[in-house]
PDB file of N, CA and C in Angstrom:
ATOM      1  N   UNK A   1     191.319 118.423 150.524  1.00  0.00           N
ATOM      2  CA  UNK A   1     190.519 119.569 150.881  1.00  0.00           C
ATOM      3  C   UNK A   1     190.207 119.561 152.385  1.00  0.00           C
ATOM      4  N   UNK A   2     189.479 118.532 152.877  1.00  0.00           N
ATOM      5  CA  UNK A   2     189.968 118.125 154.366  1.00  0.00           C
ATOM      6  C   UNK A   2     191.001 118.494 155.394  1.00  0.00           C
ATOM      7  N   UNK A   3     192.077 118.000 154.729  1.00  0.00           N
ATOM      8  CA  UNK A   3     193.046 118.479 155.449  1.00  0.00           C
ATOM      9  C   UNK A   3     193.558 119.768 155.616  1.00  0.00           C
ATOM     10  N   UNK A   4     192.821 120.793 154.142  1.00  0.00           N
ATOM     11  CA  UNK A   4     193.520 121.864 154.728  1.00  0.00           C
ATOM     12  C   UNK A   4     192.307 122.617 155.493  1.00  0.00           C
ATOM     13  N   UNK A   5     191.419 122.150 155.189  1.00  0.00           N
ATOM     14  CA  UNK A   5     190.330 122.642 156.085  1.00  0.00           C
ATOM     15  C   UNK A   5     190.514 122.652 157.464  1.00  0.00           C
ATOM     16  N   UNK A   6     191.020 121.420 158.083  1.00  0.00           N
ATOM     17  CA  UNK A   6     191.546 121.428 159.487  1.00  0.00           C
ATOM     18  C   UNK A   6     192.496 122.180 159.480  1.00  0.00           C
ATOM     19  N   UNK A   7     194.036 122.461 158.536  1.00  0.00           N
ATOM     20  CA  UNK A   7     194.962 123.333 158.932  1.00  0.00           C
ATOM     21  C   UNK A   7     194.603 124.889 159.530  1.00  0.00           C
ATOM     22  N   UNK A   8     193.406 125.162 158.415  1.00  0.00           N
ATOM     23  CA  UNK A   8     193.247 126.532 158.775  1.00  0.00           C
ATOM     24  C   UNK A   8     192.528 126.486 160.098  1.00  0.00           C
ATOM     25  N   UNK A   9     191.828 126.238 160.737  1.00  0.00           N
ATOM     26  CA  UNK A   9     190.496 126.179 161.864  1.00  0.00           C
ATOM     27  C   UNK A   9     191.776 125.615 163.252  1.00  0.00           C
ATOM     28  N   UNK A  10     193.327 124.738 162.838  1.00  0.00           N
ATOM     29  CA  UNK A  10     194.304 124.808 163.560  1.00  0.00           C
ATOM     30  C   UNK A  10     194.983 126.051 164.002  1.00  0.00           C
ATOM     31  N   UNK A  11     195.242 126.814 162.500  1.00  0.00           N
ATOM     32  CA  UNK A  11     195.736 128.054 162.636  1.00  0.00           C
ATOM     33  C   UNK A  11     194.874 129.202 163.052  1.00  0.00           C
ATOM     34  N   UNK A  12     193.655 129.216 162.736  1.00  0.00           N
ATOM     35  CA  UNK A  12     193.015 130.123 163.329  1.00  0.00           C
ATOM     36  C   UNK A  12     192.837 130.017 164.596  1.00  0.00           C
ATOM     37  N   UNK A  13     192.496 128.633 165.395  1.00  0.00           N
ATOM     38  CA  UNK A  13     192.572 129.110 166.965  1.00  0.00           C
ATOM     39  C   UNK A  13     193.664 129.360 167.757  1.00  0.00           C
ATOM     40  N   UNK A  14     194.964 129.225 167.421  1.00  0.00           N
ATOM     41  CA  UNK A  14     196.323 129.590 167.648  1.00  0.00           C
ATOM     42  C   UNK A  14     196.617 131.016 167.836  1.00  0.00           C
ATOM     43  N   UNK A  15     195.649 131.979 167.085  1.00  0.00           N
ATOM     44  CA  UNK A  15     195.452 133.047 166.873  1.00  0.00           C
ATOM     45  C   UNK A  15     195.589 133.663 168.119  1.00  0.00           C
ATOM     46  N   UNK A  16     195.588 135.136 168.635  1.00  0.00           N
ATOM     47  CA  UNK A  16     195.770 135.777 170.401  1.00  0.00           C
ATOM     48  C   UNK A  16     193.652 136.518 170.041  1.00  0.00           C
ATOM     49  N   UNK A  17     192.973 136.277 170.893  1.00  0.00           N
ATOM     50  CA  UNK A  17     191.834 137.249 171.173  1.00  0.00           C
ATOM     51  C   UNK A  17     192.112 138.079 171.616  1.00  0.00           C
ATOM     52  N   UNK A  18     192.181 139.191 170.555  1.00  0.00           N
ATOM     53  CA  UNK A  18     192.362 140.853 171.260  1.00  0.00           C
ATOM     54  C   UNK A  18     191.352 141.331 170.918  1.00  0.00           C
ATOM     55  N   UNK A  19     190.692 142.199 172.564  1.00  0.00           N
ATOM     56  CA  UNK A  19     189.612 143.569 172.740  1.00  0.00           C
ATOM     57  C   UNK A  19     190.227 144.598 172.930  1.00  0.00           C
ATOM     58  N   UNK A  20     189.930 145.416 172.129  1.00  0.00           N
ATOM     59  CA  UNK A  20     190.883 146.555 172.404  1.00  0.00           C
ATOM     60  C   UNK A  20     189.485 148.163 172.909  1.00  0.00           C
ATOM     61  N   UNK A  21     189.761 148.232 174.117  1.00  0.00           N
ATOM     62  CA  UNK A  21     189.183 149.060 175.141  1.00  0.00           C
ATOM     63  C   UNK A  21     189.545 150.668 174.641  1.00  0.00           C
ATOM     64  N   UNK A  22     188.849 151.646 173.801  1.00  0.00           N
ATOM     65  CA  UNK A  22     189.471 153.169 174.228  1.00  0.00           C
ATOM     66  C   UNK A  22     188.097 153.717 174.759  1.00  0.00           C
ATOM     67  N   UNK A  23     188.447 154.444 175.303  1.00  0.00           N
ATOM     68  CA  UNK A  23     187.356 155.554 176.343  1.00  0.00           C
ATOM     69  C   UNK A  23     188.338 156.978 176.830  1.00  0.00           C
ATOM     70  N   UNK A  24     186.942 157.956 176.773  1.00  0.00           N
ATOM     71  CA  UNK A  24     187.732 159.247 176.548  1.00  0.00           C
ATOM     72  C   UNK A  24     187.788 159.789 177.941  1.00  0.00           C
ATOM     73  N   UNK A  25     189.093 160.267 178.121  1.00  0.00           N
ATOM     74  CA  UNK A  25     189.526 161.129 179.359  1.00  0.00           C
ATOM     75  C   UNK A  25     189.072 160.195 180.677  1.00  0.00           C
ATOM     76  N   UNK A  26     189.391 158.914 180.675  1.00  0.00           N
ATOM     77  CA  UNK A  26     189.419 157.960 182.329  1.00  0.00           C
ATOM     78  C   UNK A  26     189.873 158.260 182.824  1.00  0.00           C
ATOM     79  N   UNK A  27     191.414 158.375 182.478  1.00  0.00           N
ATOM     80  CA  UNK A  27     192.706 158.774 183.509  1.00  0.00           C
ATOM     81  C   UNK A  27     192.942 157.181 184.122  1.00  0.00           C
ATOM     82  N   UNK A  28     193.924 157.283 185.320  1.00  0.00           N
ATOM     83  CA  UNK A  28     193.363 155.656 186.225  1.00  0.00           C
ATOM     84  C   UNK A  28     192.578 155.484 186.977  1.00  0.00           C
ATOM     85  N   UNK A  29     190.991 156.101 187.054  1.00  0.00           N
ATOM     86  CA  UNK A  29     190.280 155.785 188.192  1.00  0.00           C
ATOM     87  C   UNK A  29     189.639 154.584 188.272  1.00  0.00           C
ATOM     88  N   UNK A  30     190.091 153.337 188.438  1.00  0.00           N
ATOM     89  CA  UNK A  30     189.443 152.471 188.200  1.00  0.00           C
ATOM     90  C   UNK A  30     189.662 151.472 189.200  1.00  0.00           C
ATOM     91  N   UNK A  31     188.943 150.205 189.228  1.00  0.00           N
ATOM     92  CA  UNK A  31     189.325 149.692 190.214  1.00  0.00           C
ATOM     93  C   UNK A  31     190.633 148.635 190.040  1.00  0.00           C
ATOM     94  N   UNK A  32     190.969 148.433 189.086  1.00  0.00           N
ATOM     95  CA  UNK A  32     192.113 147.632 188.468  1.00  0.00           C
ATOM     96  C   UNK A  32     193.200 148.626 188.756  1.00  0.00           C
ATOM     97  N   UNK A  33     192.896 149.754 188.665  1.00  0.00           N
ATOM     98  CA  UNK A  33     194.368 150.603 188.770  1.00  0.00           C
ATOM     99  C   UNK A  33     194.635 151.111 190.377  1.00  0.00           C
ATOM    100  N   UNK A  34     194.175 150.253 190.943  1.00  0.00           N
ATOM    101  CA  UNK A  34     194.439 150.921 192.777  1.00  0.00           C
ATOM    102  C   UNK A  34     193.156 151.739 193.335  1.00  0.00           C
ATOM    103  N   UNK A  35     192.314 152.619 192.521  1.00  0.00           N
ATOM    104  CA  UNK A  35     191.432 153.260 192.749  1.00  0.00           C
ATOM    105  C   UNK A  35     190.056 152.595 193.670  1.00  0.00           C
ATOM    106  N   UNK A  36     190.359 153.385 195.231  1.00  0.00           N
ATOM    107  CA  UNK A  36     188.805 152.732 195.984  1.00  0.00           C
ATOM    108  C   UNK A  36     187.985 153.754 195.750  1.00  0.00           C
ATOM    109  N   UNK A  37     187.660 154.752 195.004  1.00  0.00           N
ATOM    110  CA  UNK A  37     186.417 155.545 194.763  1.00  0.00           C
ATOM    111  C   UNK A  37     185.666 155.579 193.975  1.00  0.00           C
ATOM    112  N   UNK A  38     185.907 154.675 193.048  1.00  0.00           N
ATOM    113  CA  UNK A  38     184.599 154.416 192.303  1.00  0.00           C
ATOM    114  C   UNK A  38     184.654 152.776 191.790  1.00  0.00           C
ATOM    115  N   UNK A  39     183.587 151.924 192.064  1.00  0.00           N
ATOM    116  CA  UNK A  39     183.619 150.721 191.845  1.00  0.00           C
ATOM    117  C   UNK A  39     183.601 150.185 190.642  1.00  0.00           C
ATOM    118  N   UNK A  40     184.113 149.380 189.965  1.00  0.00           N
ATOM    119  CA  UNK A  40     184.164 149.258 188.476  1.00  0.00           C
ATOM    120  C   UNK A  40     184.094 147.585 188.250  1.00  0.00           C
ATOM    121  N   UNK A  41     183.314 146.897 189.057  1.00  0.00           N
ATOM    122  CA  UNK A  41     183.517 145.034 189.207  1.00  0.00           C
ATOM    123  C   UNK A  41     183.536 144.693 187.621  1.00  0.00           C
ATOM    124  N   UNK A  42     183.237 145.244 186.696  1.00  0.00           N
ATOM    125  CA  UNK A  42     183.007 144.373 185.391  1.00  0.00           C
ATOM    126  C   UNK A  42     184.430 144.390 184.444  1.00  0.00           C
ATOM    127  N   UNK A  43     185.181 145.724 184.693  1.00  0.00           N
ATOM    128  CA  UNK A  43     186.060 146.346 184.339  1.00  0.00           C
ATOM    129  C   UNK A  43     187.328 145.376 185.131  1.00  0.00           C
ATOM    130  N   UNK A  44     187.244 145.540 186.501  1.00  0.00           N
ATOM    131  CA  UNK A  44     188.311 144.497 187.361  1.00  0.00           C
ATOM    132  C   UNK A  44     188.615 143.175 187.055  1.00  0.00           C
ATOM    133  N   UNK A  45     186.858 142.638 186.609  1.00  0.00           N
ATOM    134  CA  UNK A  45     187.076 141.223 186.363  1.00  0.00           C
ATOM    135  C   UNK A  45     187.673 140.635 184.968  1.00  0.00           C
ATOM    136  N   UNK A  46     187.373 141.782 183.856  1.00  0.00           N
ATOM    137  CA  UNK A  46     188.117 141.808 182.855  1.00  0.00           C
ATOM    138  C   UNK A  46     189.831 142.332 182.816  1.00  0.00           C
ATOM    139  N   UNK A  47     189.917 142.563 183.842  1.00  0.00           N
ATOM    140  CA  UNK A  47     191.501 143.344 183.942  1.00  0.00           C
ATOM    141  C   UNK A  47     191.975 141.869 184.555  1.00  0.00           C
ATOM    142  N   UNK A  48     191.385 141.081 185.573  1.00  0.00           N
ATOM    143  CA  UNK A  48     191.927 140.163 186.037  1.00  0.00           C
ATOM    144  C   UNK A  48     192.613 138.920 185.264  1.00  0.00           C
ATOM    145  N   UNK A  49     191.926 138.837 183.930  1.00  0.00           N
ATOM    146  CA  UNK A  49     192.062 137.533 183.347  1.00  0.00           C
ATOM    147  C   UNK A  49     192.954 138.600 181.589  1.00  0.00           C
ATOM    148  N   UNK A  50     193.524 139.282 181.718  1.00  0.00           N
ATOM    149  CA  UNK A  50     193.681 140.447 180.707  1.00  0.00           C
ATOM    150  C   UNK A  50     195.284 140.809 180.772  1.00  0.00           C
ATOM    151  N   UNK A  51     195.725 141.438 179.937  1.00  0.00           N
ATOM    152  CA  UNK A  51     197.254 142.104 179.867  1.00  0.00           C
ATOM    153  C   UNK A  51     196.794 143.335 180.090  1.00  0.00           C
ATOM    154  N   UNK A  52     197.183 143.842 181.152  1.00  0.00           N
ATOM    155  CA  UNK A  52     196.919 145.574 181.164  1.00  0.00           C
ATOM    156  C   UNK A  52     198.700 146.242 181.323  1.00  0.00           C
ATOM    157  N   UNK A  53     198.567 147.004 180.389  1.00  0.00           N
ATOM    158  CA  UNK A  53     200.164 147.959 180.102  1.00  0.00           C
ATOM    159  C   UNK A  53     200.226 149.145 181.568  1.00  0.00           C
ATOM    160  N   UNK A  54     200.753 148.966 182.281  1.00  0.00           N
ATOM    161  CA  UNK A  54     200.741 150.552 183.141  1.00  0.00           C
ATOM    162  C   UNK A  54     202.308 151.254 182.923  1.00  0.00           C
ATOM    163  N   UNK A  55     202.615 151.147 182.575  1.00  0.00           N
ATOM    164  CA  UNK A  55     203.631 152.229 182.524  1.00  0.00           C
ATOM    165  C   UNK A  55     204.065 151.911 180.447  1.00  0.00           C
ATOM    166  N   UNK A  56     203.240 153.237 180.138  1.00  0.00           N
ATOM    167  CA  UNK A  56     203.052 153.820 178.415  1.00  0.00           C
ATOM    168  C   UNK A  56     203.014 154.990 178.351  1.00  0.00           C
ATOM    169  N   UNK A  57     202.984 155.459 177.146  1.00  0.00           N
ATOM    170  CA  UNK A  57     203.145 156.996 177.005  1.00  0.00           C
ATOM    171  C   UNK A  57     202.342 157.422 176.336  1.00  0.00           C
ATOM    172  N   UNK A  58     201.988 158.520 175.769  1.00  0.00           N
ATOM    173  CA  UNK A  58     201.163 158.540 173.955  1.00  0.00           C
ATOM    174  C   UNK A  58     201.999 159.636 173.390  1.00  0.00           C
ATOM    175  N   UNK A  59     201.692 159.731 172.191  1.00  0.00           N
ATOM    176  CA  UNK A  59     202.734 160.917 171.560  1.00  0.00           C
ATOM    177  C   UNK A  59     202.187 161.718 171.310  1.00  0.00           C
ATOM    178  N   UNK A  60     200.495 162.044 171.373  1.00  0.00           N
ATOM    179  CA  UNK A  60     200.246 163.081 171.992  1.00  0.00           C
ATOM    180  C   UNK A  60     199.408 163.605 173.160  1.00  0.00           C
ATOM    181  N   UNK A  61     198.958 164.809 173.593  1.00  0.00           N
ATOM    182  CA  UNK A  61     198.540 165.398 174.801  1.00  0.00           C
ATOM    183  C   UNK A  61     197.164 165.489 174.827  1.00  0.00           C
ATOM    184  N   UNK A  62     196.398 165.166 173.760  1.00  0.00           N
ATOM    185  CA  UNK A  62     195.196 164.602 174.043  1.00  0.00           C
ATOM    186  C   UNK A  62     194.278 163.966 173.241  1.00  0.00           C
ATOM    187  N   UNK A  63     193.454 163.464 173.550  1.00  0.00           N
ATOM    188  CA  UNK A  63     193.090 161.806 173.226  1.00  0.00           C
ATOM    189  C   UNK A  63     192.359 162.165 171.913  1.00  0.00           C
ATOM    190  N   UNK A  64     191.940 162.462 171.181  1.00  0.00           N
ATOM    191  CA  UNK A  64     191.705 163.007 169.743  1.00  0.00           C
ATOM    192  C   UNK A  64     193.266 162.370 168.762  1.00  0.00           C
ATOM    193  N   UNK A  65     194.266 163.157 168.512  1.00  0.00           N
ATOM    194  CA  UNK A  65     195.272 162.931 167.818  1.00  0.00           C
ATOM    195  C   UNK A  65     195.755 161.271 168.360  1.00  0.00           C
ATOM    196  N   UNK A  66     196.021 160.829 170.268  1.00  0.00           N
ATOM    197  CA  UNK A  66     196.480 160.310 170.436  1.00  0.00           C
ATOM    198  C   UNK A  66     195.938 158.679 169.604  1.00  0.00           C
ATOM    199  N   UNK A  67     194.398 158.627 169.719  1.00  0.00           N
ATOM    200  CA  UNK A  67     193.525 157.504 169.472  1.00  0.00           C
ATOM    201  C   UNK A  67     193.188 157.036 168.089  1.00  0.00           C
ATOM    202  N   UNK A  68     193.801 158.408 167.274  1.00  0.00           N
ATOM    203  CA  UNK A  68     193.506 158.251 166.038  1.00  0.00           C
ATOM    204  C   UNK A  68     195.471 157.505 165.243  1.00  0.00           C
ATOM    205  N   UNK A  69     196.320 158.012 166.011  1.00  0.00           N
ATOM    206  CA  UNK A  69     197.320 157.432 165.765  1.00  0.00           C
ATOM    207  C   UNK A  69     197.575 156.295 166.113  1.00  0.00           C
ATOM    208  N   UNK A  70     196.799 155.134 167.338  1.00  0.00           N
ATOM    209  CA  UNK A  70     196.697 154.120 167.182  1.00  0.00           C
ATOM    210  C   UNK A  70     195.920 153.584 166.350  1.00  0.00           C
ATOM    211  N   UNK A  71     194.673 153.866 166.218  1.00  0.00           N
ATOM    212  CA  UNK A  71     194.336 152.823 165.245  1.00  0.00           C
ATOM    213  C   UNK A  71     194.407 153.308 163.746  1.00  0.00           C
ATOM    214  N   UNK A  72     195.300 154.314 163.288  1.00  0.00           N
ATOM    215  CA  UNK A  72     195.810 154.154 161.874  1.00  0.00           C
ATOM    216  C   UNK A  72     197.164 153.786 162.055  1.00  0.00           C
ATOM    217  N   UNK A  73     197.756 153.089 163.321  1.00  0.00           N
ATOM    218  CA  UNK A  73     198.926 153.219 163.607  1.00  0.00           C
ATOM    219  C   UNK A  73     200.086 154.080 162.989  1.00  0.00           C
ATOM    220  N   UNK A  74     200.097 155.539 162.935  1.00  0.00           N
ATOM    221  CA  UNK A  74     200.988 156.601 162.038  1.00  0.00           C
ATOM    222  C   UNK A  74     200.920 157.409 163.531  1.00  0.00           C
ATOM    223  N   UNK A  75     201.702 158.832 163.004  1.00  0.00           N
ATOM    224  CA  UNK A  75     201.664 160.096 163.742  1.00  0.00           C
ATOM    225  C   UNK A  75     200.273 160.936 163.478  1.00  0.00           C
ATOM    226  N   UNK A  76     199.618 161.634 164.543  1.00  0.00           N
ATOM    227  CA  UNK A  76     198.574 161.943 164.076  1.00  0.00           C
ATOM    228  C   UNK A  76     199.398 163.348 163.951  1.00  0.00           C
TER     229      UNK A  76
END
């Protein structure tokens, strides 16, 4: 029982920590994305240590259908 107790608490920290960030209508103004007009230090410092995607698409044209087809992952 032990042992598999350690297997799992092995396998679980092996695991990836994903936050998954949506917010409506940003666009790239940010400071992670090149942007000097509006300061965003909390946002940067999380982009710094983070995977950020810049070149994606969505399949659709606005963020309603698009946000709901990720997280039911389907077509909205």
């Amino acid at each position: 029982m032990v042992i598999l107790a350690l297997a799992i608490l092995a396998v679980a920290s092996e695991r990836p920590n994903i936050l998954w960030l949506s917010c409506e209508d940003m666009g790239p103004h940010l400071g992670f994305c090149g942007y000097s007009g509006v300061r965003t230090p909390h946002l940067d410092a999380l982009a710094k240590k983070s995977t950020h995607f810049r070149k994606v698409w969505s399949h659709a044209p606005v963020c309603a259908p698009s946000r709901t087809g990720i997280i039911l992952a389907r077509h909205a």
